[in-house]
N, C-alpha and C. Protein backbone atom coordinates (compact mmCIF):
# COMPACT_ATOMS: atom_id res chain seq x y z
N UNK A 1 67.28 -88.71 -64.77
CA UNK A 1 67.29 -87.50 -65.58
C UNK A 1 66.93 -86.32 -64.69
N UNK A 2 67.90 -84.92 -64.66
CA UNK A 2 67.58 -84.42 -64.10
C UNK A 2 66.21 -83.23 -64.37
N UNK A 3 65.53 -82.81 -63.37
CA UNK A 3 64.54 -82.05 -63.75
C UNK A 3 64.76 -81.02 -64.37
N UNK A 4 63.99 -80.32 -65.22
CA UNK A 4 64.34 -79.00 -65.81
C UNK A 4 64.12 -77.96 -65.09
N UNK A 5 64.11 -77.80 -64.16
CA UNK A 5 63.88 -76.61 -63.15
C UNK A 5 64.25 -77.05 -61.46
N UNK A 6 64.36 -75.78 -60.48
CA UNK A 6 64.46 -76.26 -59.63
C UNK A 6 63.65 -75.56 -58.54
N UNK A 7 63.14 -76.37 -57.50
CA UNK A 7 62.05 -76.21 -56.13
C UNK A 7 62.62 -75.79 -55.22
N UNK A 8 62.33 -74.26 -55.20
CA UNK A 8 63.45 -73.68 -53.74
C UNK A 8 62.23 -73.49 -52.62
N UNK A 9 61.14 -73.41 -52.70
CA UNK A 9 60.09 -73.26 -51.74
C UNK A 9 58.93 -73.66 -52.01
N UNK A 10 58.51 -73.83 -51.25
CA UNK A 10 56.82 -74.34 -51.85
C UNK A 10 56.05 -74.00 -51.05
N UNK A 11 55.93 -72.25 -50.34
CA UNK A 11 55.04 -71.50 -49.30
C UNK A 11 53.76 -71.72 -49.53
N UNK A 12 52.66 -71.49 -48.98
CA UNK A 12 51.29 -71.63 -48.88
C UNK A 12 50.59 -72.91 -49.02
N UNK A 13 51.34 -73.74 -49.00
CA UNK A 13 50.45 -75.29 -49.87
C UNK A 13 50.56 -76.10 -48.62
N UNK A 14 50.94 -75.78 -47.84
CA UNK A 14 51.10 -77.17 -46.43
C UNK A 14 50.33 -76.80 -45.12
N UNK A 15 50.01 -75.64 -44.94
CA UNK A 15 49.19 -74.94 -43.45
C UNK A 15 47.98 -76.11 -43.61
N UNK A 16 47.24 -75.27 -44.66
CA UNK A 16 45.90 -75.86 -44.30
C UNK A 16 45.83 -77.58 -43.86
N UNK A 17 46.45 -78.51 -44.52
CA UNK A 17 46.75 -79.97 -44.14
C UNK A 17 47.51 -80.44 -42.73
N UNK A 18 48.52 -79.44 -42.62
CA UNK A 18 49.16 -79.79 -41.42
C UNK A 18 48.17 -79.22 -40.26
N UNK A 19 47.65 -78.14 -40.88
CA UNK A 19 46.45 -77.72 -39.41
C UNK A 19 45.61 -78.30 -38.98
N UNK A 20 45.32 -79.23 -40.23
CA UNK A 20 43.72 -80.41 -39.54
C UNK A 20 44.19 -81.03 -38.85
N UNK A 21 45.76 -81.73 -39.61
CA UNK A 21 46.13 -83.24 -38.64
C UNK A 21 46.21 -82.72 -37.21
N UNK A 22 47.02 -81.16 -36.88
CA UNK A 22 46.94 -80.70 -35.47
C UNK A 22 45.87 -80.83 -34.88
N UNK A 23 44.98 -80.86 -35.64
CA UNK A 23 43.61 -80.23 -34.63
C UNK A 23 42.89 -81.76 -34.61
N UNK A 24 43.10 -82.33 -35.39
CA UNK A 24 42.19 -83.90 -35.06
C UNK A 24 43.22 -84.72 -33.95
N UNK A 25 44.60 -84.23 -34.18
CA UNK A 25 45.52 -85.26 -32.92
C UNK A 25 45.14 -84.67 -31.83
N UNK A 26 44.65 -83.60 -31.92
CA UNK A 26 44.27 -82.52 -30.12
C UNK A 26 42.91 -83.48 -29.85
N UNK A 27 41.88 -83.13 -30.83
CA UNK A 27 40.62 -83.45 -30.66
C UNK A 27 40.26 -85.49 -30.25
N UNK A 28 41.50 -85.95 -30.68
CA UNK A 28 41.40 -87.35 -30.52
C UNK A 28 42.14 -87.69 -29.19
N UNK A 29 43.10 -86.51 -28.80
CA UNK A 29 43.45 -86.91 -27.22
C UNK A 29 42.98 -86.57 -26.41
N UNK A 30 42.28 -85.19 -26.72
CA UNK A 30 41.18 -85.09 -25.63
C UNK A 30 40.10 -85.46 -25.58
N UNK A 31 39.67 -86.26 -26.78
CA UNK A 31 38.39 -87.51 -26.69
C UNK A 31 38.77 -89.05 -26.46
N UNK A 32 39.82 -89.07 -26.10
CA UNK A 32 40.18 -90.30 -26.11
C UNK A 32 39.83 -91.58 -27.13
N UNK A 33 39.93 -91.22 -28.74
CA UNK A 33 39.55 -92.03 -29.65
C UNK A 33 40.31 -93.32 -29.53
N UNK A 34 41.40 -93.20 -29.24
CA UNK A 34 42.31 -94.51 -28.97
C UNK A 34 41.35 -95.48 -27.84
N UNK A 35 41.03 -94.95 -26.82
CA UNK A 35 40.78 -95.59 -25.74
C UNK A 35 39.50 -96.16 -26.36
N UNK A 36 38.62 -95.54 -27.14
CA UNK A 36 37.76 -95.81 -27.58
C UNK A 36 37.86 -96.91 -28.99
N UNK A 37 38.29 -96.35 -30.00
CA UNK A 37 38.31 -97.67 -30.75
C UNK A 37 39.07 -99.00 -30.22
N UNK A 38 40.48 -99.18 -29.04
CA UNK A 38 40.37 -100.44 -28.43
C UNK A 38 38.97 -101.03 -27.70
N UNK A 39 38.55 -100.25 -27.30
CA UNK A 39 36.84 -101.19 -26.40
C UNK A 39 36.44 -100.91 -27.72
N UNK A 40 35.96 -100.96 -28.57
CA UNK A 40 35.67 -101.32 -29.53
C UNK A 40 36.06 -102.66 -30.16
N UNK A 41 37.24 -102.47 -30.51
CA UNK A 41 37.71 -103.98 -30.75
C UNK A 41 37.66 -104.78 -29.85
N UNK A 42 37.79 -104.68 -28.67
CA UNK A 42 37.55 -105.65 -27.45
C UNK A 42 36.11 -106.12 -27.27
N UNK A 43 34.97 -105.41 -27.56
CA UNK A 43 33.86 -105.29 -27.58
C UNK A 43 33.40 -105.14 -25.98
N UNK A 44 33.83 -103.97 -25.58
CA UNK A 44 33.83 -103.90 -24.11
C UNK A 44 33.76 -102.03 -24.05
N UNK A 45 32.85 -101.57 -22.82
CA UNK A 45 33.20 -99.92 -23.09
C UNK A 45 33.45 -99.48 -21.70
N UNK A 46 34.06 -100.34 -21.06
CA UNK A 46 34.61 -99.98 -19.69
C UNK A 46 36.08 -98.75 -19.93
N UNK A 47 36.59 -99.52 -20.58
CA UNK A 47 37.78 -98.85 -20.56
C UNK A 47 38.12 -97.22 -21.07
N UNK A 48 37.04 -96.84 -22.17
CA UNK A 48 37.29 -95.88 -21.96
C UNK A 48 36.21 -94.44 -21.35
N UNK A 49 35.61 -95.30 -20.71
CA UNK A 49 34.61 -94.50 -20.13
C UNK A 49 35.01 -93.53 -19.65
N UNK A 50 35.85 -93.00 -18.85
CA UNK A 50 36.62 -91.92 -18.37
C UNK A 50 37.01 -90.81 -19.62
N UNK A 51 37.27 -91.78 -20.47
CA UNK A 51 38.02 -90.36 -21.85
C UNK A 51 37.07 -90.00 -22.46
N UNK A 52 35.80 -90.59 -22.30
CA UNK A 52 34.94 -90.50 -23.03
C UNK A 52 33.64 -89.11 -22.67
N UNK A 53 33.31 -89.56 -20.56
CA UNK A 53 32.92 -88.41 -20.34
C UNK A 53 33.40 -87.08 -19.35
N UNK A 54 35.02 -87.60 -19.40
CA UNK A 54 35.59 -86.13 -18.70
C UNK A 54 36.76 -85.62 -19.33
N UNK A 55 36.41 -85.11 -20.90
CA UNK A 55 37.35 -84.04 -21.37
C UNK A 55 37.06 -82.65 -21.26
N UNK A 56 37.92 -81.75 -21.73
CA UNK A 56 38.32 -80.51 -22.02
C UNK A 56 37.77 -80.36 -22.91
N UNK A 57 36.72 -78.68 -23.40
CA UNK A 57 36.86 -78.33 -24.63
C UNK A 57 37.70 -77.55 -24.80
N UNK A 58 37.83 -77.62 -26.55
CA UNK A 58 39.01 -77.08 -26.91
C UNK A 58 39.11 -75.38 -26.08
N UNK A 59 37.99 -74.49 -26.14
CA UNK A 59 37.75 -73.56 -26.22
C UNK A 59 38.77 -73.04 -24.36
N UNK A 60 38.78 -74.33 -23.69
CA UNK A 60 39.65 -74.03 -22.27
C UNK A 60 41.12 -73.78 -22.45
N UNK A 61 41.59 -74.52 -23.34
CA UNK A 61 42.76 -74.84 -23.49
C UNK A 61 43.99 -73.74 -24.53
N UNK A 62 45.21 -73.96 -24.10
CA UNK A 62 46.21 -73.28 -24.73
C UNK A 62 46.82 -73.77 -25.07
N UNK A 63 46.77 -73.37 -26.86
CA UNK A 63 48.23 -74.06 -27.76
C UNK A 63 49.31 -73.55 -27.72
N UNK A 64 50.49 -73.50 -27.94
CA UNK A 64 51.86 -72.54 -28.05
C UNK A 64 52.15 -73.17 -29.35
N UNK A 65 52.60 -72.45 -30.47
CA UNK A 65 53.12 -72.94 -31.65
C UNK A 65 54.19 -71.69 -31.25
N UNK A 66 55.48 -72.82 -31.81
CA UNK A 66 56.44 -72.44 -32.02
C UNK A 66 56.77 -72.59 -33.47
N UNK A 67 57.25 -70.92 -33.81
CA UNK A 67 57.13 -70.84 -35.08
C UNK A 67 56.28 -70.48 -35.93
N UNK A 68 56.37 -69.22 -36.04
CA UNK A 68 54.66 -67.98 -36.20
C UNK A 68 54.95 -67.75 -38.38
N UNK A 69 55.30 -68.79 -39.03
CA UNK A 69 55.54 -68.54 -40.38
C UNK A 69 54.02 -68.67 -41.24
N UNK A 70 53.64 -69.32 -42.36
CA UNK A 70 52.78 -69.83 -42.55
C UNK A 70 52.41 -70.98 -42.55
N UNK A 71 52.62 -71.84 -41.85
CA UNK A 71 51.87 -72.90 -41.26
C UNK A 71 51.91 -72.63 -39.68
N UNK A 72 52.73 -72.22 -38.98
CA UNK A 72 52.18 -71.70 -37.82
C UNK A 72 51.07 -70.39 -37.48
N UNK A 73 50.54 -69.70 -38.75
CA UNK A 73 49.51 -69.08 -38.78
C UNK A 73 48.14 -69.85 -38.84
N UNK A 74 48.46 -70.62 -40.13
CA UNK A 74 47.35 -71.57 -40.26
C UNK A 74 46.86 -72.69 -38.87
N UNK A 75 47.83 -73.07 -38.28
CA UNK A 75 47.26 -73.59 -37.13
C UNK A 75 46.29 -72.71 -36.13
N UNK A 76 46.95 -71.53 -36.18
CA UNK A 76 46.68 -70.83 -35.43
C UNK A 76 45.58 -70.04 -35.49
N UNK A 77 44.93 -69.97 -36.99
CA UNK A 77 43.80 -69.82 -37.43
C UNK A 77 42.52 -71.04 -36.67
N UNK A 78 42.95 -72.28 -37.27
CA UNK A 78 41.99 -73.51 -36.99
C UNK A 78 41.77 -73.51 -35.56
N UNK A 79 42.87 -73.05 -34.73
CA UNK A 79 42.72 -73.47 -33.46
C UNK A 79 42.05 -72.39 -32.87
N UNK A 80 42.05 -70.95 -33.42
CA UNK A 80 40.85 -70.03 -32.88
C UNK A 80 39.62 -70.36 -33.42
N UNK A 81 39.37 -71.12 -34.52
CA UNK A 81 38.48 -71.00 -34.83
C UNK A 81 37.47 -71.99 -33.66
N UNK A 82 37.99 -72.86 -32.77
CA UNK A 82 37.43 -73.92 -31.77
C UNK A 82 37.21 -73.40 -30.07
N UNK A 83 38.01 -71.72 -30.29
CA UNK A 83 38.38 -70.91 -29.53
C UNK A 83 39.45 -70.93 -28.31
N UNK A 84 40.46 -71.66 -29.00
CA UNK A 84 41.78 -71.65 -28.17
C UNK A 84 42.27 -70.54 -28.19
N UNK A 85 42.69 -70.40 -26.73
CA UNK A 85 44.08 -69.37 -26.58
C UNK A 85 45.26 -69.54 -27.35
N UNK A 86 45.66 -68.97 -28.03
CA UNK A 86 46.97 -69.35 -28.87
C UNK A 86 48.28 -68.51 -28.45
N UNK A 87 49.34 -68.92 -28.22
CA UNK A 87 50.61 -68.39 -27.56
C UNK A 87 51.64 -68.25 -28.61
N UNK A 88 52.25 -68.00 -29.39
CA UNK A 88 53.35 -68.13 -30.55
C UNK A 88 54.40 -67.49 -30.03
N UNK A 89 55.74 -68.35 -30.66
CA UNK A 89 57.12 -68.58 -30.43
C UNK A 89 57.78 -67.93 -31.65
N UNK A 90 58.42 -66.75 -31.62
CA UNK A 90 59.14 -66.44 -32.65
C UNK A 90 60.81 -66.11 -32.27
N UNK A 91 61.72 -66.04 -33.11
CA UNK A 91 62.99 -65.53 -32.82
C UNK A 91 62.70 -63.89 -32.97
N UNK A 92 61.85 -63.36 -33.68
CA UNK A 92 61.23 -62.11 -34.12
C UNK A 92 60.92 -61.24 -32.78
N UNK A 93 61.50 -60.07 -32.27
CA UNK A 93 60.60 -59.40 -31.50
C UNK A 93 59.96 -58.57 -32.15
N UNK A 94 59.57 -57.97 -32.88
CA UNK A 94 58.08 -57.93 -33.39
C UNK A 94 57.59 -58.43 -34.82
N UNK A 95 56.70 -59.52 -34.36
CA UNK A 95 55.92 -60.02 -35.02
C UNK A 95 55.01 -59.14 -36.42
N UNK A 96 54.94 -59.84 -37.35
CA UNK A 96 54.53 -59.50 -38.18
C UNK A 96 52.92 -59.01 -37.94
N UNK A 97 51.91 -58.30 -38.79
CA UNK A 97 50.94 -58.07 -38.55
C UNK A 97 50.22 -59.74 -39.08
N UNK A 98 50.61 -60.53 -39.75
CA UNK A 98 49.64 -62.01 -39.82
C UNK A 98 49.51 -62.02 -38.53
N UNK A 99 50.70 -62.08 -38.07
CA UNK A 99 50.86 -62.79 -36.73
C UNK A 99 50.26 -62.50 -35.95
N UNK A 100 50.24 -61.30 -35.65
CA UNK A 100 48.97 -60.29 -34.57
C UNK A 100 47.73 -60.87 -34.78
N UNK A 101 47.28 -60.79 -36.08
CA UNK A 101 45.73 -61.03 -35.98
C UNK A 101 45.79 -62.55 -35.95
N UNK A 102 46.28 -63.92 -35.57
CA UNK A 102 45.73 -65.08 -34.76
C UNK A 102 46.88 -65.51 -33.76
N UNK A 103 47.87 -64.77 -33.36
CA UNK A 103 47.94 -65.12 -31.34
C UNK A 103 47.18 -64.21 -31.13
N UNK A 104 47.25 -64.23 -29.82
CA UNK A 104 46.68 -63.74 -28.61
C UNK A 104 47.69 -63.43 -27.76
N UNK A 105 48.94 -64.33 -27.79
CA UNK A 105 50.31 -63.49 -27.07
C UNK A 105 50.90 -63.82 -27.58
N UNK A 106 52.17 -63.42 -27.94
CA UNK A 106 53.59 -63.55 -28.95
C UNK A 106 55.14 -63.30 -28.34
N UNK A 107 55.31 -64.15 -27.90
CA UNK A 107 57.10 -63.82 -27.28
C UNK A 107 58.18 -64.55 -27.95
N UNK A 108 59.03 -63.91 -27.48
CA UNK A 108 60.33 -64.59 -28.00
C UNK A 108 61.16 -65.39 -27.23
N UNK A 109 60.05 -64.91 -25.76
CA UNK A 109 60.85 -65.65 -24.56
C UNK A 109 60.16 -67.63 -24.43
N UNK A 110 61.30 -68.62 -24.72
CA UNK A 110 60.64 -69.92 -25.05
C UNK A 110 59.73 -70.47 -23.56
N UNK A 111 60.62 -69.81 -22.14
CA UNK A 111 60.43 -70.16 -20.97
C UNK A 111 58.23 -69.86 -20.94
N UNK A 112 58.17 -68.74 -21.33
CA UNK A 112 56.70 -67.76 -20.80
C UNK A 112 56.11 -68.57 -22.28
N UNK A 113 56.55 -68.64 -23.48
CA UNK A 113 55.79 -69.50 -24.24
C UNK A 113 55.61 -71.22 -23.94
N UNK A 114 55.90 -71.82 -23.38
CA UNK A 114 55.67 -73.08 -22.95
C UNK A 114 55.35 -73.07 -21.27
N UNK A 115 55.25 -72.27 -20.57
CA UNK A 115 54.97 -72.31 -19.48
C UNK A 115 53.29 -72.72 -19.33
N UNK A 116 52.57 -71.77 -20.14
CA UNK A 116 50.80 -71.68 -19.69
C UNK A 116 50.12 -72.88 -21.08
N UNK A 117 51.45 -73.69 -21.67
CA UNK A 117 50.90 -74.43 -23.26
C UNK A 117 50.26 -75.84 -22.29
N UNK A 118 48.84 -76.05 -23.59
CA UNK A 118 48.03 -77.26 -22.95
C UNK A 118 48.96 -77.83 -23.90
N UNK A 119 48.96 -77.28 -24.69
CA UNK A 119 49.34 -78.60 -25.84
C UNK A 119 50.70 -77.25 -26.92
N UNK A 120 51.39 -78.05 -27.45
CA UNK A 120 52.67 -77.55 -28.12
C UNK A 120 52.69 -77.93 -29.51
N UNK A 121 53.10 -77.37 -30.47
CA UNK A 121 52.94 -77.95 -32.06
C UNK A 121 54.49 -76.50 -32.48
N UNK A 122 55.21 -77.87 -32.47
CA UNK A 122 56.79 -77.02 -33.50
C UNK A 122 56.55 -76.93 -34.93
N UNK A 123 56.62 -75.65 -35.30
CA UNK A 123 56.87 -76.00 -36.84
C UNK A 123 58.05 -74.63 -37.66
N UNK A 124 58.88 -74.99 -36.57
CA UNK A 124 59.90 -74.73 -36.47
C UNK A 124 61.14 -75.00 -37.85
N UNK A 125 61.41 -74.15 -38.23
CA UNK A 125 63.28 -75.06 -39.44
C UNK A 125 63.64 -75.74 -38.87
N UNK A 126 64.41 -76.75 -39.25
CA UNK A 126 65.33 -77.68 -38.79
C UNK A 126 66.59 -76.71 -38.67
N UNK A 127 67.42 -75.66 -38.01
CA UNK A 127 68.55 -75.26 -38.18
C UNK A 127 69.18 -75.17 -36.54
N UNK A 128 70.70 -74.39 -36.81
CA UNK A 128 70.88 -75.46 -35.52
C UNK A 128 70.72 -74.37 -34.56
N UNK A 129 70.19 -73.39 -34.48
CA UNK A 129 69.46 -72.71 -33.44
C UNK A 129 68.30 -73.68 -33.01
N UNK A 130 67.42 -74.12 -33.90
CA UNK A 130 66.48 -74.68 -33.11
C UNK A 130 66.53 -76.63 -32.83
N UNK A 131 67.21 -77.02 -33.36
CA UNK A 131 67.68 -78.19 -33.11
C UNK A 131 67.83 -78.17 -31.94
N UNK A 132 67.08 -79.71 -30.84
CA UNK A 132 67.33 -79.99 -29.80
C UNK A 132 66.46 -78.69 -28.46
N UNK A 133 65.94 -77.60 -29.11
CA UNK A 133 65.59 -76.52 -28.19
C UNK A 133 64.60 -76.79 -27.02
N UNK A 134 64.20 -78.09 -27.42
CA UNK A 134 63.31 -78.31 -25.92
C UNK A 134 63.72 -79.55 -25.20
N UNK A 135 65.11 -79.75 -25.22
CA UNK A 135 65.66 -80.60 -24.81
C UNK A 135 65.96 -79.61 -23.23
N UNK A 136 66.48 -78.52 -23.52
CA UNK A 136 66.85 -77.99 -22.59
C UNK A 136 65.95 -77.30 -21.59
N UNK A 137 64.44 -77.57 -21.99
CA UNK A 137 63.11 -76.89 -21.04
C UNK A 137 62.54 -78.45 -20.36
């Protein structure tokens, strides 16, 4: 049966969720939780001794989100809030004022936005401008 209405967008409801998972997959590779819950199960803590006492804080590091909409704000919020440099990727040469207030630099050029990135998070359309776009970097 079909629905009585129809879902053309559903803006604001996905940043905040997609921003944690970003920020706990950052925070778990640069703590090495993997390395850590295997010696765990192994019952051994050799292995990840290394991930354990020579990471990065966040506060060194640079994200590039590609794709400055609202969920690439919201990342970009969480990730200042740990005090990352944040880099954003737009087709836009000038960025909206959201946008201003959480990068720190904003291009359109993909080369200078992935050049200085610790870490990268697309949240990009699927369309066929951006389909495949870092195939070619």
């Amino acid at each position: 049966m079909p629905l009585p209405w129809t879902l053309t967008r559903f803006a604001g409801c996905f940043g905040p969720p997609i921003s944690e998972w970003c920020i706990a997959r950052i925070i778990s590779h640069e703590r090495g939780f993997n390395a850590s819950a295997n010696d765990q199960a192994n019952k051994s803590w050799a292995g990840s001794k290394d991930a354990i006492l020579n990471y990065r804080y966040l506060s060194s590091l640079t994200l590039t989100i590609l794709g400055c909409g609202d969920i690439g704000c919201c990342i970009a919020r969480a990730a200042k809030a740990f005090g990352m440099k944040i880099i954003g990727y737009g087709k836009s040469c000038e960025p909206s004022d959201k946008v201003e207030e959480v990068v720190d630099v904003y291009t359109t050029n993909l080369d200078v936005a992935l050049s200085s990135a610790d870490y990268i998070v697309s949240v990009l359309p699927s369309t066929p401008d951006t389909r495949g776009l870092l195939k070619s970097w």
